[in-house]
Protein backbone atom coordinates (compact mmCIF):
# COMPACT_ATOMS: atom_id res chain seq x y z
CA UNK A 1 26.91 8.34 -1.19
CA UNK A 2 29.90 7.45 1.05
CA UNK A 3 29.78 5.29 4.43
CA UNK A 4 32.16 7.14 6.66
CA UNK A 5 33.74 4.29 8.35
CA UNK A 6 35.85 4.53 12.03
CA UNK A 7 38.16 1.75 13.45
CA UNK A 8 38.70 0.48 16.59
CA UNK A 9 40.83 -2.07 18.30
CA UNK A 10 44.18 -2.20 19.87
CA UNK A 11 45.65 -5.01 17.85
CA UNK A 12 47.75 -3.55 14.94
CA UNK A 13 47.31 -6.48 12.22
CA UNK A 14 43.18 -6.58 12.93
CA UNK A 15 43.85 -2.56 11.99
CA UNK A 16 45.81 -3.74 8.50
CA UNK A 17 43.27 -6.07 7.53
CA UNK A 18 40.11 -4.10 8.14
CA UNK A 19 42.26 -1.21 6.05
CA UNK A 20 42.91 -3.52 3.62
CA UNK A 21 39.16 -4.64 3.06
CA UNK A 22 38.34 -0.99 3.15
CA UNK A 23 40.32 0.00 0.69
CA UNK A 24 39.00 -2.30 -2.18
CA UNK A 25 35.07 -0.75 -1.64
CA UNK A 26 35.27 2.34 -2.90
CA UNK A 27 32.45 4.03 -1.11
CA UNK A 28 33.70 3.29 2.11
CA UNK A 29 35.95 5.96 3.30
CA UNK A 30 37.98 5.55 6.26
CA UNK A 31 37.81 8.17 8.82
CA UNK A 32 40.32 7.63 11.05
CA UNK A 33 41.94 4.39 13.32
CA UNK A 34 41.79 4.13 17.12
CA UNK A 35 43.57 1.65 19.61
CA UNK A 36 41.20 2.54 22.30
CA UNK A 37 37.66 3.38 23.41
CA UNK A 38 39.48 7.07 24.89
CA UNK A 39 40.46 7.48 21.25
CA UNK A 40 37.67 6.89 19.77
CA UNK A 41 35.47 9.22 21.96
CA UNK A 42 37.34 11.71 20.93
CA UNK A 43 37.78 10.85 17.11
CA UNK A 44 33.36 10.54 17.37
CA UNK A 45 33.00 14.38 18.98
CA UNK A 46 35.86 15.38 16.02
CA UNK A 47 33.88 14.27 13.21
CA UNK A 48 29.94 13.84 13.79
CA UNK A 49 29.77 12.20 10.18
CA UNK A 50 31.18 8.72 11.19
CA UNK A 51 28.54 6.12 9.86
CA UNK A 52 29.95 2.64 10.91
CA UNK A 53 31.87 1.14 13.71
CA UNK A 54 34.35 -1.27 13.26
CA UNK A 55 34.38 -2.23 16.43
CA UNK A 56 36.65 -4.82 18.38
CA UNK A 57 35.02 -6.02 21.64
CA UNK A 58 37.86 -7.47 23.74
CA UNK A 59 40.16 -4.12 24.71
CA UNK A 60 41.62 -3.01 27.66
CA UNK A 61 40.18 -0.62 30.08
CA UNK A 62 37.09 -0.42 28.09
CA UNK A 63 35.18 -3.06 26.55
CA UNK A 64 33.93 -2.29 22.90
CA UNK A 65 30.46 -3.30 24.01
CA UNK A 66 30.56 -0.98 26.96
CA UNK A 67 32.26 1.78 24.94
CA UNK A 68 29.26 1.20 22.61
CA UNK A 69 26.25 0.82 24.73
CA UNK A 70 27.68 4.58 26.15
CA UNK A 71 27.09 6.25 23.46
CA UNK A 72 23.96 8.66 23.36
CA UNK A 73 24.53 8.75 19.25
CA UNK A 74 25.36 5.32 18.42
CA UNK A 75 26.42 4.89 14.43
CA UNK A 76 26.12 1.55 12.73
CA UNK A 77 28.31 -1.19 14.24
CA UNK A 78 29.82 -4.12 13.24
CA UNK A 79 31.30 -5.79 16.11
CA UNK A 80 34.84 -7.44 15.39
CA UNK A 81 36.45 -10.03 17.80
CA UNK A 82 38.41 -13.23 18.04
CA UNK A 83 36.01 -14.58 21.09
CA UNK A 84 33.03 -16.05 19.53
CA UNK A 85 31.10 -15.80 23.23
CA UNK A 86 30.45 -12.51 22.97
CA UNK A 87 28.41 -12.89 19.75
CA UNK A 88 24.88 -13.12 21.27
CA UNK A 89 25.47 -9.39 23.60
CA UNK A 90 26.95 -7.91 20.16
CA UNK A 91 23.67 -8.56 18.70
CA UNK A 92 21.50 -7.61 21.87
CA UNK A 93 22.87 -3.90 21.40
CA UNK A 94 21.48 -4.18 17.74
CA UNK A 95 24.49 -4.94 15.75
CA UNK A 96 24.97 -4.84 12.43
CA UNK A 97 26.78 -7.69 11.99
CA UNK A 98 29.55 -9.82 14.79
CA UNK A 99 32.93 -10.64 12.50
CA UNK A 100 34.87 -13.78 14.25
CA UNK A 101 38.36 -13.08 13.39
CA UNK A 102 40.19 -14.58 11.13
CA UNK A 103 37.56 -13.31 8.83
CA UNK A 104 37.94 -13.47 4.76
CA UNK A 105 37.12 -10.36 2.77
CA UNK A 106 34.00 -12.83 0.98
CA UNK A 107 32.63 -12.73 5.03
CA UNK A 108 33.41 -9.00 5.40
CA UNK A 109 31.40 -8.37 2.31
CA UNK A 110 28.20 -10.03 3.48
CA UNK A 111 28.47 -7.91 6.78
CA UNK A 112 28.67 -4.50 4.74
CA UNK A 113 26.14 -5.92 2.44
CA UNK A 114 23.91 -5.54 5.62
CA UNK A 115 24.79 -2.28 6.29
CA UNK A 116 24.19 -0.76 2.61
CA UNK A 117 20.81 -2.16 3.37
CA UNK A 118 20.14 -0.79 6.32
CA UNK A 119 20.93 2.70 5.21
CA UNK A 120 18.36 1.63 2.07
CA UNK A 121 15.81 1.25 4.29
CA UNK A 122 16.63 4.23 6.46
CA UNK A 123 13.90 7.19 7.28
CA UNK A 124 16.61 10.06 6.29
CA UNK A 125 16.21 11.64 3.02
CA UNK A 126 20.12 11.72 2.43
CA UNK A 127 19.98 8.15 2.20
CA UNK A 128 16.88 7.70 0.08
CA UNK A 129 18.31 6.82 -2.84
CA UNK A 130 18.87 2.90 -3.20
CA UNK A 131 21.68 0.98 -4.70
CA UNK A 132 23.50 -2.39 -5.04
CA UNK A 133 26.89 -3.34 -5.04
CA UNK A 134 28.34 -5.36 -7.72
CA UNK A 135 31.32 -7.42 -8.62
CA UNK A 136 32.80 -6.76 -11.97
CA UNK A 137 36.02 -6.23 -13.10
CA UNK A 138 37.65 -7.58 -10.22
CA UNK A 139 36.42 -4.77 -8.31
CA UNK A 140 33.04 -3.61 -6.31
CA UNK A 141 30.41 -1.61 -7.70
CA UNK A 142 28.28 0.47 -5.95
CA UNK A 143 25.18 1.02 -8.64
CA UNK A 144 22.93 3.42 -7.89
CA UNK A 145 19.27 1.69 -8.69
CA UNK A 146 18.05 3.95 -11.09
CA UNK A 147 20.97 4.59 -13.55
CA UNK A 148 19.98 1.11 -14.29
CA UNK A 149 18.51 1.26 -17.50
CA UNK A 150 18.05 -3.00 -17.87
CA UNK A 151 20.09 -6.43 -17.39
CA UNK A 152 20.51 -9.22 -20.18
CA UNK A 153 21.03 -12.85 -19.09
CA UNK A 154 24.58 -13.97 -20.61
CA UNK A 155 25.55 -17.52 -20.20
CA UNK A 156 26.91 -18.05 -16.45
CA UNK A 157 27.18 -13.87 -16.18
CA UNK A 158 24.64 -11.01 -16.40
CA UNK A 159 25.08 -7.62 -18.08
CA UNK A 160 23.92 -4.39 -16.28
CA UNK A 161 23.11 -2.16 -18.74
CA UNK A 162 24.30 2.20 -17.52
CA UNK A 163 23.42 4.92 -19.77
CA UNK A 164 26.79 4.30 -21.68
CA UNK A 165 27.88 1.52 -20.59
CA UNK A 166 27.56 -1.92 -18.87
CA UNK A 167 29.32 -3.93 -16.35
CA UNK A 168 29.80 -7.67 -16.40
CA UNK A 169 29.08 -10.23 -13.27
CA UNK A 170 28.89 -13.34 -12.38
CA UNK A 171 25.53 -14.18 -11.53
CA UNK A 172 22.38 -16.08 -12.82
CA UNK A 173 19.72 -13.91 -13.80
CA UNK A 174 17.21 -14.83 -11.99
CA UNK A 175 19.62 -14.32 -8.69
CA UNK A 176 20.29 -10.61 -10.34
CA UNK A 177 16.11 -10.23 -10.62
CA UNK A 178 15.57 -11.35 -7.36
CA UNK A 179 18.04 -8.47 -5.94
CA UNK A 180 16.27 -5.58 -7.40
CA UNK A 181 12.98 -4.79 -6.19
CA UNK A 182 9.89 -5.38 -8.25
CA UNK A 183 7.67 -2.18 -7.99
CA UNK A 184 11.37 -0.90 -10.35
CA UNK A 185 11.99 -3.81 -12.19
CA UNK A 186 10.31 -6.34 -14.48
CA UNK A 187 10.88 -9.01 -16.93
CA UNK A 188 9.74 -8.63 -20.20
CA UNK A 189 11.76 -11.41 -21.83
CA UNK A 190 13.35 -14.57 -20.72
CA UNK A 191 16.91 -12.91 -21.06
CA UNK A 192 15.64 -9.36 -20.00
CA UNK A 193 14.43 -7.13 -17.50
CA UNK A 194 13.68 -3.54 -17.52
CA UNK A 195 13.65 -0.62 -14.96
CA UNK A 196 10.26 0.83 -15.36
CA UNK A 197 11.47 4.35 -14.28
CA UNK A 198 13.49 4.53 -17.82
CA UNK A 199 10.91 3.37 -20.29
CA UNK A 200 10.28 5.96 -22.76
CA UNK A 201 8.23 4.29 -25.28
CA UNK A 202 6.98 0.64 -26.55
CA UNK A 203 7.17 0.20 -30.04
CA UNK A 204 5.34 -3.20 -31.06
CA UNK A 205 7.34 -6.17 -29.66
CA UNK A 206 10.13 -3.51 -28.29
CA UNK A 207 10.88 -1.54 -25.33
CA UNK A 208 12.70 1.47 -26.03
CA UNK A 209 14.76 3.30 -22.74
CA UNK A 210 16.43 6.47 -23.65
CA UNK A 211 18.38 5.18 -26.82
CA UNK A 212 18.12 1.74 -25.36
CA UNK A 213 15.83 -1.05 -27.45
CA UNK A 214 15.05 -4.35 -25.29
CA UNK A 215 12.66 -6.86 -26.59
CA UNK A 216 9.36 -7.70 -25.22
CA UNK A 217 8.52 -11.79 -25.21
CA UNK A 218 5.03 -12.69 -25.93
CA UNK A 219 4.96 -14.03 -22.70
CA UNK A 220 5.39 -11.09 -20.58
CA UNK A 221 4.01 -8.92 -22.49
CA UNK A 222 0.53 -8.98 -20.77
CA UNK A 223 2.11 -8.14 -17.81
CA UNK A 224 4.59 -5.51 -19.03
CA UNK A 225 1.66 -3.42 -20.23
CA UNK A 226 -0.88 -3.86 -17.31
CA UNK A 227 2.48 -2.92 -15.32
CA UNK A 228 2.61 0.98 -17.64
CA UNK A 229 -0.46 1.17 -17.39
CA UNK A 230 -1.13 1.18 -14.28
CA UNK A 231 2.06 3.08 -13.76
């Protein structure tokens, strides 16, 4: 799933940057760039399948949070400005995030971070499906949640394990745990954790997913098996 994304603001550099952000998240797809709130009323009746604002708040004519609040279909936001007062009526119009500019790509992660989680959480069935986004590779990963198959602790990183194949990140793996949600995932060793949704069989001390073996620790395995079979 791609987050249709639409900028706004009238400063040409603030336009490079966000572009430049954009372009190294591969699921968000940029729509189209406007220097004004006139522009981007017309960009929004255009093309009905913009998801999130990138919004600056200080623009002539029109405010950004005016431009906003006027809106009878309001997508995501996430309000961009160099004036830190406005932060607290950003949020009052139920922003997704306020970005203070300068703002580093690490910061402009977190605030899109927020917004993959709100469309998790989200009512409408095209956005049922959950997923996480990773770094590996020097790039971001968006995994969907159930081509996981499991993760492995590995030293200072943690392997996710695909159907054929596995990316690398840095991350301790109890922080990696802790990001998926339990009623999918579960530990069954001290180095592993499973999604339940791709078991296929236990064999004795083993967990076998698709072709996939993963051991089971004596000390989860209580849990592991109260966990199938309950279902």
């Amino acid at each position: 799933m791609n987050i249709n994304c639409l900028i706004i603001d009238d400063e040409p550099s603030s336009q490079m940057v966000i572009k430049t952000f954009l372009d190294r998240i591969d699921f968000l797809q940029l729509s189209g760039v406007c220097n004004n709130a006139v522009e981007a009323i017309s960009e929004l009746n255009r093309n009905p399948t913009i998801d999130l604002l990138f919004l600056d708040i200080n623009m002539p004519k029109i405010s950004g949070l005016s431009f906003y609040k006027s809106l009878q279909h309001q997508p995501f936001v996430i309000f961009t400005t160099a004036y830190p007062e406005y932060a607290l009526e950003g949020f009052e119009v139920n922003a997704i995030d306020y970005l203070l500019k300068p703002f580093s790509f690490d910061r402009f992660f977190i605030a899109v971070n927020k917004v993959v989680e709100k469309f998790n959480t989200k009512n409408d069935n095209t956005f049922q499906e959950e997923f996480i986004i990773i770094k590996a590779d020097k790039k971001l990963h968006k995994i969907t949640l159930n081509n996981i198959y499991y993760i492995e602790a590995f030293g200072d990183y943690v392997k996710i394990y695909l159907q054929n194949s596995y990316l690398l990140t840095y991350s301790t793996f109890s922080k990696m745990l802790d990001s998926l949600p339990s009623k999918k995932f579960i530990q069954t060793h001290k180095s592993f954790a499973i999604n339940l949704s791709r078991v296929t069989l236990v064999d004795g001390n083993q967990v076998v997913l698709s072709s996939l073996k993963v051991p089971i620790g004596q000390k989860y395995k209580a849990g592991f098996i109260k966990r199938i079979n309950n279902g």
